[in-house]
PDB file of N, CA and C in Angstrom:
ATOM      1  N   UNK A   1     -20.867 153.654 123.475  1.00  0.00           N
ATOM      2  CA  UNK A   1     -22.179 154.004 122.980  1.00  0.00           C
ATOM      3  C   UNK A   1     -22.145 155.464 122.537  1.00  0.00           C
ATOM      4  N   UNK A   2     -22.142 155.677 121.135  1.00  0.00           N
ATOM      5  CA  UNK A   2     -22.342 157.063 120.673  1.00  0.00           C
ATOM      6  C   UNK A   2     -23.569 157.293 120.147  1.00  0.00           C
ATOM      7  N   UNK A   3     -24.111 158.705 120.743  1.00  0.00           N
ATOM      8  CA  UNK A   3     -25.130 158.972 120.101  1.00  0.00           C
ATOM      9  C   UNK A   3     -25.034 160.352 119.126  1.00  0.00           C
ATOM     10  N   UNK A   4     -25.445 160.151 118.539  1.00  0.00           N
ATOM     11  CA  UNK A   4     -25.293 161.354 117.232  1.00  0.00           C
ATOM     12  C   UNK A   4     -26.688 161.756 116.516  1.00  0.00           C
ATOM     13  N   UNK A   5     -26.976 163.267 116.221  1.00  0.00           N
ATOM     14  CA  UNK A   5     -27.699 163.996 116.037  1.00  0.00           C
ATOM     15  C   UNK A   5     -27.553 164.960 114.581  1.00  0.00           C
ATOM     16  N   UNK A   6     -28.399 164.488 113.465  1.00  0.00           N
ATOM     17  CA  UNK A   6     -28.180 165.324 112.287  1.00  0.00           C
ATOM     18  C   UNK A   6     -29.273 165.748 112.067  1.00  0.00           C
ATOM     19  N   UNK A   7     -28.984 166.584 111.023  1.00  0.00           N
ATOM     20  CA  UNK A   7     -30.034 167.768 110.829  1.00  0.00           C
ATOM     21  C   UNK A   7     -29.867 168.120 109.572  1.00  0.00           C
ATOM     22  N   UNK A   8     -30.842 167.674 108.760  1.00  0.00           N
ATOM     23  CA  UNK A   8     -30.654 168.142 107.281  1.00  0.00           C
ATOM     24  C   UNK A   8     -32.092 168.329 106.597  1.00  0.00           C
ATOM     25  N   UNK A   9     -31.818 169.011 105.329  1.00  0.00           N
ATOM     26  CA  UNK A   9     -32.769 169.855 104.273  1.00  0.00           C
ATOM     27  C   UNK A   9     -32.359 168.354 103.142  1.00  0.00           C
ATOM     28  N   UNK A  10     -33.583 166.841 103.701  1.00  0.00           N
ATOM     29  CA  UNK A  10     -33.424 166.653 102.582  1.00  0.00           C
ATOM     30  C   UNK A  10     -34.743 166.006 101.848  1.00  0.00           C
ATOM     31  N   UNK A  11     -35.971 167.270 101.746  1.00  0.00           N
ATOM     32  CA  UNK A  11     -36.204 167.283 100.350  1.00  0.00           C
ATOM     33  C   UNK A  11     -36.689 168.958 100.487  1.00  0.00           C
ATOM     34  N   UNK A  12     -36.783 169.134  98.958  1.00  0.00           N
ATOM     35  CA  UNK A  12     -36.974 170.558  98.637  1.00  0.00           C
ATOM     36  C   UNK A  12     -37.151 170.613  97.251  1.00  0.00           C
ATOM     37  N   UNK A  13     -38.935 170.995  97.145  1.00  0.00           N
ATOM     38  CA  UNK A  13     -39.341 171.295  96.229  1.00  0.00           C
ATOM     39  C   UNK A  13     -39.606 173.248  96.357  1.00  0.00           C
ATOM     40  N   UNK A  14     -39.927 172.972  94.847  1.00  0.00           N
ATOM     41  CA  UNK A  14     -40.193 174.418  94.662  1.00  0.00           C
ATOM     42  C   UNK A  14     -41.641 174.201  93.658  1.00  0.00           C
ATOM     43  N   UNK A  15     -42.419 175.125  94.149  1.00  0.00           N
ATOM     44  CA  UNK A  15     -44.101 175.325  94.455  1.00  0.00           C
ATOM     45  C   UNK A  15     -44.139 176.592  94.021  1.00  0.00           C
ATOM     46  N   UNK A  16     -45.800 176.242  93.186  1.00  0.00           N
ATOM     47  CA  UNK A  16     -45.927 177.717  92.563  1.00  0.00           C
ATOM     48  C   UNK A  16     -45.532 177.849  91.740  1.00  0.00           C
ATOM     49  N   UNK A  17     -46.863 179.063  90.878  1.00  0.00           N
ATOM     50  CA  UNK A  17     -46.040 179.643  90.107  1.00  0.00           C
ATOM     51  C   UNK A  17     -44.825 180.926  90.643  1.00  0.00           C
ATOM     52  N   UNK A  18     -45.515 181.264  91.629  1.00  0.00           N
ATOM     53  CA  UNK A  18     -44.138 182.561  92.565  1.00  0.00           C
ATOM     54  C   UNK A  18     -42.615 181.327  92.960  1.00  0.00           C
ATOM     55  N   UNK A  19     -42.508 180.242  92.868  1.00  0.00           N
ATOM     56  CA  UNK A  19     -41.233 179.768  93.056  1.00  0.00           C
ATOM     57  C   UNK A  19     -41.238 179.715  94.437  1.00  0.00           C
ATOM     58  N   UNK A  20     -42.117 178.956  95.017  1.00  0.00           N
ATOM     59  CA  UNK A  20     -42.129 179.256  96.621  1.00  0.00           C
ATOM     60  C   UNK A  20     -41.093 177.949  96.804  1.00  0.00           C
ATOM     61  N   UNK A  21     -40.234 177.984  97.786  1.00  0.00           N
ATOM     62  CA  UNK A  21     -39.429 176.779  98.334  1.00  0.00           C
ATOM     63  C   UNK A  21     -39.688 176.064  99.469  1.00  0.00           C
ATOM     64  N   UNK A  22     -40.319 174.852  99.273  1.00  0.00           N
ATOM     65  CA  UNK A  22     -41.511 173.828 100.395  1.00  0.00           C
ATOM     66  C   UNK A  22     -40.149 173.085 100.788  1.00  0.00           C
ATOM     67  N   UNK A  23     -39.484 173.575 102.119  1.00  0.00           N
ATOM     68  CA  UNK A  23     -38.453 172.339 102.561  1.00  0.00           C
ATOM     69  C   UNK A  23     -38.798 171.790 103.855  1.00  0.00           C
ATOM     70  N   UNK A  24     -38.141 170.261 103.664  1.00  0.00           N
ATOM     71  CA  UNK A  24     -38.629 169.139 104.643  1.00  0.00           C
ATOM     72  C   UNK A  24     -36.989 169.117 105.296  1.00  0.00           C
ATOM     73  N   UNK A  25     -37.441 169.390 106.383  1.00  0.00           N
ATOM     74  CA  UNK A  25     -35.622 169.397 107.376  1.00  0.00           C
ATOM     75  C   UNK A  25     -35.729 168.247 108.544  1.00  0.00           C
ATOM     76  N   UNK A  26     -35.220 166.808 108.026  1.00  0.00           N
ATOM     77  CA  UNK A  26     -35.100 165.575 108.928  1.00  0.00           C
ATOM     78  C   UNK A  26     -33.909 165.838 110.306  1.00  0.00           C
ATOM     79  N   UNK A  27     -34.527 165.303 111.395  1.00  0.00           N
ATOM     80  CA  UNK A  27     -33.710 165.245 112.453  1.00  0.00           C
ATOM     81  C   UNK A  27     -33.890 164.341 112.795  1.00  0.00           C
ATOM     82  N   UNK A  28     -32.832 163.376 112.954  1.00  0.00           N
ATOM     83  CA  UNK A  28     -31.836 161.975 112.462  1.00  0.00           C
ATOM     84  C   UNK A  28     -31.346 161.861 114.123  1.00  0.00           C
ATOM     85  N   UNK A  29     -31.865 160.979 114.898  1.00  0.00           N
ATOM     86  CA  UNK A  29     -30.802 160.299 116.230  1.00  0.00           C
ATOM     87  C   UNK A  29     -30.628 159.180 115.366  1.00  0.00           C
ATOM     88  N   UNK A  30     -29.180 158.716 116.105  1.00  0.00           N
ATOM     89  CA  UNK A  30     -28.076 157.465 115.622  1.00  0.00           C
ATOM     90  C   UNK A  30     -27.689 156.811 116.877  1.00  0.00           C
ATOM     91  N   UNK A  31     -27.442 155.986 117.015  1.00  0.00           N
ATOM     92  CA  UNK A  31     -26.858 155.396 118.396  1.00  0.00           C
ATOM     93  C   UNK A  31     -26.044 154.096 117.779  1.00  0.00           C
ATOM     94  N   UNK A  32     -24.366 154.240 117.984  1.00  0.00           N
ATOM     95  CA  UNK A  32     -23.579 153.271 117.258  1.00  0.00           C
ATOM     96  C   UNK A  32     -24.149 153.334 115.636  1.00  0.00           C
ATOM     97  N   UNK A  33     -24.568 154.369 114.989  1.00  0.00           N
ATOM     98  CA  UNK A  33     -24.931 154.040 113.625  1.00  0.00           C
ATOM     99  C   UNK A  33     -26.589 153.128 113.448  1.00  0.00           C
ATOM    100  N   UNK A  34     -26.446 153.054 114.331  1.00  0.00           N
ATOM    101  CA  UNK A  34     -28.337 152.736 114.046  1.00  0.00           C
ATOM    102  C   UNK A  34     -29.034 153.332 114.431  1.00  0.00           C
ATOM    103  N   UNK A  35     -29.532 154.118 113.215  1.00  0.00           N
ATOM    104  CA  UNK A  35     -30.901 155.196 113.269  1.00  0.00           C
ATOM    105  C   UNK A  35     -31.864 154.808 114.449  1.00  0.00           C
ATOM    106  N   UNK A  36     -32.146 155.778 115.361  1.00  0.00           N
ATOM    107  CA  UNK A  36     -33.442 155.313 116.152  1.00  0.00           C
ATOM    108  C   UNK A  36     -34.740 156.209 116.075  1.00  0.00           C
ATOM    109  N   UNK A  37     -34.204 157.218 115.868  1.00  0.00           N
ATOM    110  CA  UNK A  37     -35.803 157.937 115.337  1.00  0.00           C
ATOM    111  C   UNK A  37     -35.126 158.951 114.529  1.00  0.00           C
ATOM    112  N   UNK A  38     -36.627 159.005 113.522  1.00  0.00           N
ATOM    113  CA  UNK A  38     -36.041 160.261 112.302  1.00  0.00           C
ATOM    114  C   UNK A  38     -37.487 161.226 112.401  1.00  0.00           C
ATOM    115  N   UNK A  39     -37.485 162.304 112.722  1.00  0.00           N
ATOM    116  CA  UNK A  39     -38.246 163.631 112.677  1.00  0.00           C
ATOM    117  C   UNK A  39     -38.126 164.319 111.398  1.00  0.00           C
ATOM    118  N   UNK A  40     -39.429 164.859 111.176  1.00  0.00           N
ATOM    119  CA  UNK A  40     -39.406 165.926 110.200  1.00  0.00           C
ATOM    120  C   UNK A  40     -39.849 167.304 110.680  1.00  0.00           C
ATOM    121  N   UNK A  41     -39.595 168.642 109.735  1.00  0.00           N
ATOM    122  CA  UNK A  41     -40.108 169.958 110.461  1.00  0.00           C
ATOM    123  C   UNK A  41     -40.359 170.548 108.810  1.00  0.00           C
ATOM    124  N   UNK A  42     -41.333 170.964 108.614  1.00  0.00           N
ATOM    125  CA  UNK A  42     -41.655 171.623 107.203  1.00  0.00           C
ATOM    126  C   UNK A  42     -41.524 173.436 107.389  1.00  0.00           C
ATOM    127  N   UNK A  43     -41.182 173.670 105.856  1.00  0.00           N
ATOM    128  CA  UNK A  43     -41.322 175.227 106.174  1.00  0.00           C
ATOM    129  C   UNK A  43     -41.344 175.982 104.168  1.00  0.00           C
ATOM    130  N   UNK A  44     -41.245 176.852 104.591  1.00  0.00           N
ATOM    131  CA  UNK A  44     -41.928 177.659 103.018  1.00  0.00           C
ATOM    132  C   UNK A  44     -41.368 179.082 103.035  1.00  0.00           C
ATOM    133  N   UNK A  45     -39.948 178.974 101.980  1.00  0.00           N
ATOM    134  CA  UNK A  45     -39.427 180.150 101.536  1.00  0.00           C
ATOM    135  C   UNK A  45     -40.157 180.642 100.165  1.00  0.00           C
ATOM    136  N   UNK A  46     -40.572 182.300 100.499  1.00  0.00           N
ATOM    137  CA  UNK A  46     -41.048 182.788  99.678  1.00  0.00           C
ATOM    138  C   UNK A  46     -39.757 184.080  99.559  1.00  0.00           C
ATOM    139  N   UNK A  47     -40.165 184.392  97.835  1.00  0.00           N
ATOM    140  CA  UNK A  47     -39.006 185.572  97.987  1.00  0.00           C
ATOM    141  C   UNK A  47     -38.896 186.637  98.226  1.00  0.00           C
ATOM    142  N   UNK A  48     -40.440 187.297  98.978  1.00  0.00           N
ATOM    143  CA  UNK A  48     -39.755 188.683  99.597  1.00  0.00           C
ATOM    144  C   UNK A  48     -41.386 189.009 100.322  1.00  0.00           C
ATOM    145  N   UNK A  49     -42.040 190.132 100.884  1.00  0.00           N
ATOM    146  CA  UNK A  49     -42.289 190.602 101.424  1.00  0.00           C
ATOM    147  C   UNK A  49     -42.333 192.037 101.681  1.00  0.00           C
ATOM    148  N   UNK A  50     -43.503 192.779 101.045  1.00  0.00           N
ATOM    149  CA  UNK A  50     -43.857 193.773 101.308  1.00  0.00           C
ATOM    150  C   UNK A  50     -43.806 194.950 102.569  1.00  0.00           C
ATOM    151  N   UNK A  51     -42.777 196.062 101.783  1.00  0.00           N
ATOM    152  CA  UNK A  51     -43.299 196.910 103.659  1.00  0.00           C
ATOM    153  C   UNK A  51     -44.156 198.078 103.314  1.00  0.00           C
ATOM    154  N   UNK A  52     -44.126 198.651 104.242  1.00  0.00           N
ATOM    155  CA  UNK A  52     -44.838 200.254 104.469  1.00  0.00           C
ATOM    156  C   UNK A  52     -45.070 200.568 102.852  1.00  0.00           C
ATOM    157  N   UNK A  53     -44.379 200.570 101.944  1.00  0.00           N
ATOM    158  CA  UNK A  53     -44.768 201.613 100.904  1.00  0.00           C
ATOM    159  C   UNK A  53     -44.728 200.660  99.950  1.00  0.00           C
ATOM    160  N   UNK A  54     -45.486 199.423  99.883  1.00  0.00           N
ATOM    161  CA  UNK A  54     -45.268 198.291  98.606  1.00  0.00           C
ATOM    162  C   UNK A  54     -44.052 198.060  97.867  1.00  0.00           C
ATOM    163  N   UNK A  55     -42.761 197.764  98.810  1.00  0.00           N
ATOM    164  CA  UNK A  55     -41.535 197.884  98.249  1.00  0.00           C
ATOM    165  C   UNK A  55     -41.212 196.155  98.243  1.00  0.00           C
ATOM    166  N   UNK A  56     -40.925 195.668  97.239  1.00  0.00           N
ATOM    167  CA  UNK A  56     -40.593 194.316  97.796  1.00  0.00           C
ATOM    168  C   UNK A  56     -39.518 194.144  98.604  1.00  0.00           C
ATOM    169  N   UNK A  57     -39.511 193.544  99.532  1.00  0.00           N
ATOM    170  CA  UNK A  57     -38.376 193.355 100.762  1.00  0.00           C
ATOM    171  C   UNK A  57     -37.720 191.511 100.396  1.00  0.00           C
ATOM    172  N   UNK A  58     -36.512 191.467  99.485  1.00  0.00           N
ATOM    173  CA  UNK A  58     -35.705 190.118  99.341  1.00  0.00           C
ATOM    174  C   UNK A  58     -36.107 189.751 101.091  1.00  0.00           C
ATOM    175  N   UNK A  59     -36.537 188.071 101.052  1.00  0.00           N
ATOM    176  CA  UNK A  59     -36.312 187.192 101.597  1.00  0.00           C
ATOM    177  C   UNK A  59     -34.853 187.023 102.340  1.00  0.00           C
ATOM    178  N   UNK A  60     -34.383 187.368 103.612  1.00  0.00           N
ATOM    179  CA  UNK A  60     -33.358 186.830 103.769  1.00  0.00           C
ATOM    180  C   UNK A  60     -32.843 185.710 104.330  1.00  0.00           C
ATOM    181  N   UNK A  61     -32.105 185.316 103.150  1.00  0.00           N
ATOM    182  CA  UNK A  61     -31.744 183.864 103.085  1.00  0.00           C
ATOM    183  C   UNK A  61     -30.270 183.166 103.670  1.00  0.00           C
ATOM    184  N   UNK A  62     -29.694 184.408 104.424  1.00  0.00           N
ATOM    185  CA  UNK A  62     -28.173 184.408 104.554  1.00  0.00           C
ATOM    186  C   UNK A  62     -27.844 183.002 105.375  1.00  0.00           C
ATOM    187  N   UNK A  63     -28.758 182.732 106.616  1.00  0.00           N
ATOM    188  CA  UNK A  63     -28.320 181.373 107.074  1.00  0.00           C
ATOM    189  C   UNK A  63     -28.852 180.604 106.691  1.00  0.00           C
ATOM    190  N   UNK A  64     -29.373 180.171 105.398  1.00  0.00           N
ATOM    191  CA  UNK A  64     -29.876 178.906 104.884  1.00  0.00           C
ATOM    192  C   UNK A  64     -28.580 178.470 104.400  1.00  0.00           C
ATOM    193  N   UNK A  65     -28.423 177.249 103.606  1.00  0.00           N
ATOM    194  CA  UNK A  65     -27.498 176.223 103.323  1.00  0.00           C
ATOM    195  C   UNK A  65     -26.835 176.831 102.226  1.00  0.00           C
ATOM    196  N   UNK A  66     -25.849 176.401 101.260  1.00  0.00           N
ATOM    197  CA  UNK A  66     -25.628 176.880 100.285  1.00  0.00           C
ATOM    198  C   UNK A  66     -26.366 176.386  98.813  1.00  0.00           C
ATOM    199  N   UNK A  67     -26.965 174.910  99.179  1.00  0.00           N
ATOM    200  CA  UNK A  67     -28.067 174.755  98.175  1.00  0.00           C
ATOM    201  C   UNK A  67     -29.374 175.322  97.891  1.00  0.00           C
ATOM    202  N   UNK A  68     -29.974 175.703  99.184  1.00  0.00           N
ATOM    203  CA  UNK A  68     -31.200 176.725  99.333  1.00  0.00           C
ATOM    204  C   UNK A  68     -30.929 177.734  98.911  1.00  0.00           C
ATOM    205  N   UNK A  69     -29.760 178.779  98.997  1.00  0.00           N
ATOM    206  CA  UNK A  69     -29.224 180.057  98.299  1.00  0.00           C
ATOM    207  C   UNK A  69     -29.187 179.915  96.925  1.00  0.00           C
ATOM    208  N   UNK A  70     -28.282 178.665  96.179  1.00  0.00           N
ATOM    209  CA  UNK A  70     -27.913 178.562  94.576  1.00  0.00           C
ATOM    210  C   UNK A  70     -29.407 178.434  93.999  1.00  0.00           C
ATOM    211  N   UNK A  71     -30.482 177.823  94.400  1.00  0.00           N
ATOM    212  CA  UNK A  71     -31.964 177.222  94.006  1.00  0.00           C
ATOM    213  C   UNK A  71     -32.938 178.193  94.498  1.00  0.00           C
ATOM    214  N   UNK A  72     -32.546 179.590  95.560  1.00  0.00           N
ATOM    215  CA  UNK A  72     -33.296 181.072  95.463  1.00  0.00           C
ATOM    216  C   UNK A  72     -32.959 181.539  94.122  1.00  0.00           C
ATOM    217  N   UNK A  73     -31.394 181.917  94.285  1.00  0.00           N
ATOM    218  CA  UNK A  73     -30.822 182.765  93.298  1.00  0.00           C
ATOM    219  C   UNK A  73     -31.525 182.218  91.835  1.00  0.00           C
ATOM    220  N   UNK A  74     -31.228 180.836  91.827  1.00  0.00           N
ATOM    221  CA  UNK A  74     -31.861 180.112  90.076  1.00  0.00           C
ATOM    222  C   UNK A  74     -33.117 180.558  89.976  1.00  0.00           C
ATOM    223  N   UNK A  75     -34.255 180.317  90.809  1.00  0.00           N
ATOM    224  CA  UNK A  75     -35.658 180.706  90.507  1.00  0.00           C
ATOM    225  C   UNK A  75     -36.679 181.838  91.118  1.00  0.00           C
ATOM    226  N   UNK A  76     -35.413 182.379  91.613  1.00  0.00           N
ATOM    227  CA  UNK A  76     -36.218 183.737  92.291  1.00  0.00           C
ATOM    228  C   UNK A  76     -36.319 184.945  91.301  1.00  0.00           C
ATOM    229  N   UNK A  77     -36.103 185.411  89.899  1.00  0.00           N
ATOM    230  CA  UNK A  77     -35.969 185.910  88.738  1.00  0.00           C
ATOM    231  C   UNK A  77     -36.623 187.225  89.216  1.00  0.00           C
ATOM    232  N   UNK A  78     -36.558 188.121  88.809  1.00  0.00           N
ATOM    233  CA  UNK A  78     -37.182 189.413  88.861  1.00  0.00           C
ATOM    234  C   UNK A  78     -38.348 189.246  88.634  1.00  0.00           C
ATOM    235  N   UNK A  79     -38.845 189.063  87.290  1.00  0.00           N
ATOM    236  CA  UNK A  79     -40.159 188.804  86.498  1.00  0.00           C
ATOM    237  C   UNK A  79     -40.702 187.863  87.988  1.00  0.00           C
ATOM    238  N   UNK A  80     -40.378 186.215  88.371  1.00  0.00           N
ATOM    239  CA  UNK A  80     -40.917 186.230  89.821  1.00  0.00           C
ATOM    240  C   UNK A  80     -41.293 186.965  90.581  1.00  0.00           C
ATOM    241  N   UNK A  81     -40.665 187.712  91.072  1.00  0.00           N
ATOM    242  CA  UNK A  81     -40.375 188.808  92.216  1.00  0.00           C
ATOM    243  C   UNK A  81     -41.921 189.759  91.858  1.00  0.00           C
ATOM    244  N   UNK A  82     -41.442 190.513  90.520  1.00  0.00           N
ATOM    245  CA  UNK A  82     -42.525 191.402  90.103  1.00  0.00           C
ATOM    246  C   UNK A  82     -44.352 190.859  90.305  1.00  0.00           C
ATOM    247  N   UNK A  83     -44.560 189.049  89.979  1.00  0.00           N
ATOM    248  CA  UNK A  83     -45.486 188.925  89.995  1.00  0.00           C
ATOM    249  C   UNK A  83     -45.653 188.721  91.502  1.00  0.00           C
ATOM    250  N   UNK A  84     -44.872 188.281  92.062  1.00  0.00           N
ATOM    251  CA  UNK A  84     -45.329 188.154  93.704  1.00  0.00           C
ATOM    252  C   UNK A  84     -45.762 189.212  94.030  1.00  0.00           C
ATOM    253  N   UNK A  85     -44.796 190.260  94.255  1.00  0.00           N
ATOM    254  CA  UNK A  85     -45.148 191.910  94.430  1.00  0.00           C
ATOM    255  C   UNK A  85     -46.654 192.255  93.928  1.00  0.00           C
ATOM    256  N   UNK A  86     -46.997 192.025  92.927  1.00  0.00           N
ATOM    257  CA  UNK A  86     -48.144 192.452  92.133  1.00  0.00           C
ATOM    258  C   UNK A  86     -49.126 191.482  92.935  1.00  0.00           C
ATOM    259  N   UNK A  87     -49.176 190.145  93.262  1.00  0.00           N
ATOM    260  CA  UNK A  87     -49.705 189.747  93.940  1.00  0.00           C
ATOM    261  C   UNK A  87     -49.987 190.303  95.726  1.00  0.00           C
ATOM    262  N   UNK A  88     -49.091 190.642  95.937  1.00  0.00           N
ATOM    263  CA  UNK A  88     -49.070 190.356  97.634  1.00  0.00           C
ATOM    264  C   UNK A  88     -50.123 192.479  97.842  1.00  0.00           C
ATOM    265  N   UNK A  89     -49.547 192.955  96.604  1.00  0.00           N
ATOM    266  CA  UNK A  89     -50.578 194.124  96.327  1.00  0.00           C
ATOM    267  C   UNK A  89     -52.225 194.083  95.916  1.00  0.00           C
ATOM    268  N   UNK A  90     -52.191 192.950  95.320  1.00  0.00           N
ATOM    269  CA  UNK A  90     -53.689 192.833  95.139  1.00  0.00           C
ATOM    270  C   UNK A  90     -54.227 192.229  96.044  1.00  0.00           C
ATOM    271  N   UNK A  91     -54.149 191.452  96.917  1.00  0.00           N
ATOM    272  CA  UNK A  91     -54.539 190.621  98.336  1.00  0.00           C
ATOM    273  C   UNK A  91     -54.882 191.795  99.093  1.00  0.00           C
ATOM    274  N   UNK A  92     -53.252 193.085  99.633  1.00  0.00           N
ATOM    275  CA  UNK A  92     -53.719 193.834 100.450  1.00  0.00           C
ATOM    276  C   UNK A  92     -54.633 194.814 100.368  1.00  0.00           C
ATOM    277  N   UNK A  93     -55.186 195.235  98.851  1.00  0.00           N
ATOM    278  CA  UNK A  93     -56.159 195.931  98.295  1.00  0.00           C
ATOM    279  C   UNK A  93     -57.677 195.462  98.943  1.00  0.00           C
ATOM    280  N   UNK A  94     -57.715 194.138  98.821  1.00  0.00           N
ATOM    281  CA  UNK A  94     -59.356 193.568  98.985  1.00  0.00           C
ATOM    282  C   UNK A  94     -59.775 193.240 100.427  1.00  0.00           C
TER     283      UNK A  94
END
């Protein structure tokens, strides 16, 4: 009797116009190969974060997967970046 435990990122959209990344991470028990329960856990990469002096602070993404990194890098664009920034400045204004 084996039981086995996976853990994966599999779906992932990207939201927004800021390119936010909405991922669904399934956790998979198996016993002999037959699935017995499948879990989900949601979460929301944005690309950066403001500090002390309105500096945008990159998102760090170092232990995400290598598909979550290639699909930051593709739609995280400066021009992104700039409007988030410009955003996350006008929120803390009001």
């Amino acid at each position: 009797m084996a039981i086995t435990k996976t853990i994966l990122d599999d779906k992932i959209e990207i939201v927004t116009e800021f390119k936010h990344l909405q991922i669904r991470q399934a956790t998979i028990i198996k016993e002999d190969g037959t699935e017995l329960t499948r879990t989900f856990h949601r979460r929301v990469l944005h690309c950066g974060d403001l500090d002390g002096s309105n500096n945008l602070v990159d998102t760090d993404i170092l232990s995400e997967s290598t598909e979550i990194k290639a699909i930051a890098a593709a739609v995280w664009t400066q021009s992104v970046k700039d409007a988030w920034k410009a955003k996350l400045i006008s929120e803390k204004d009001t």
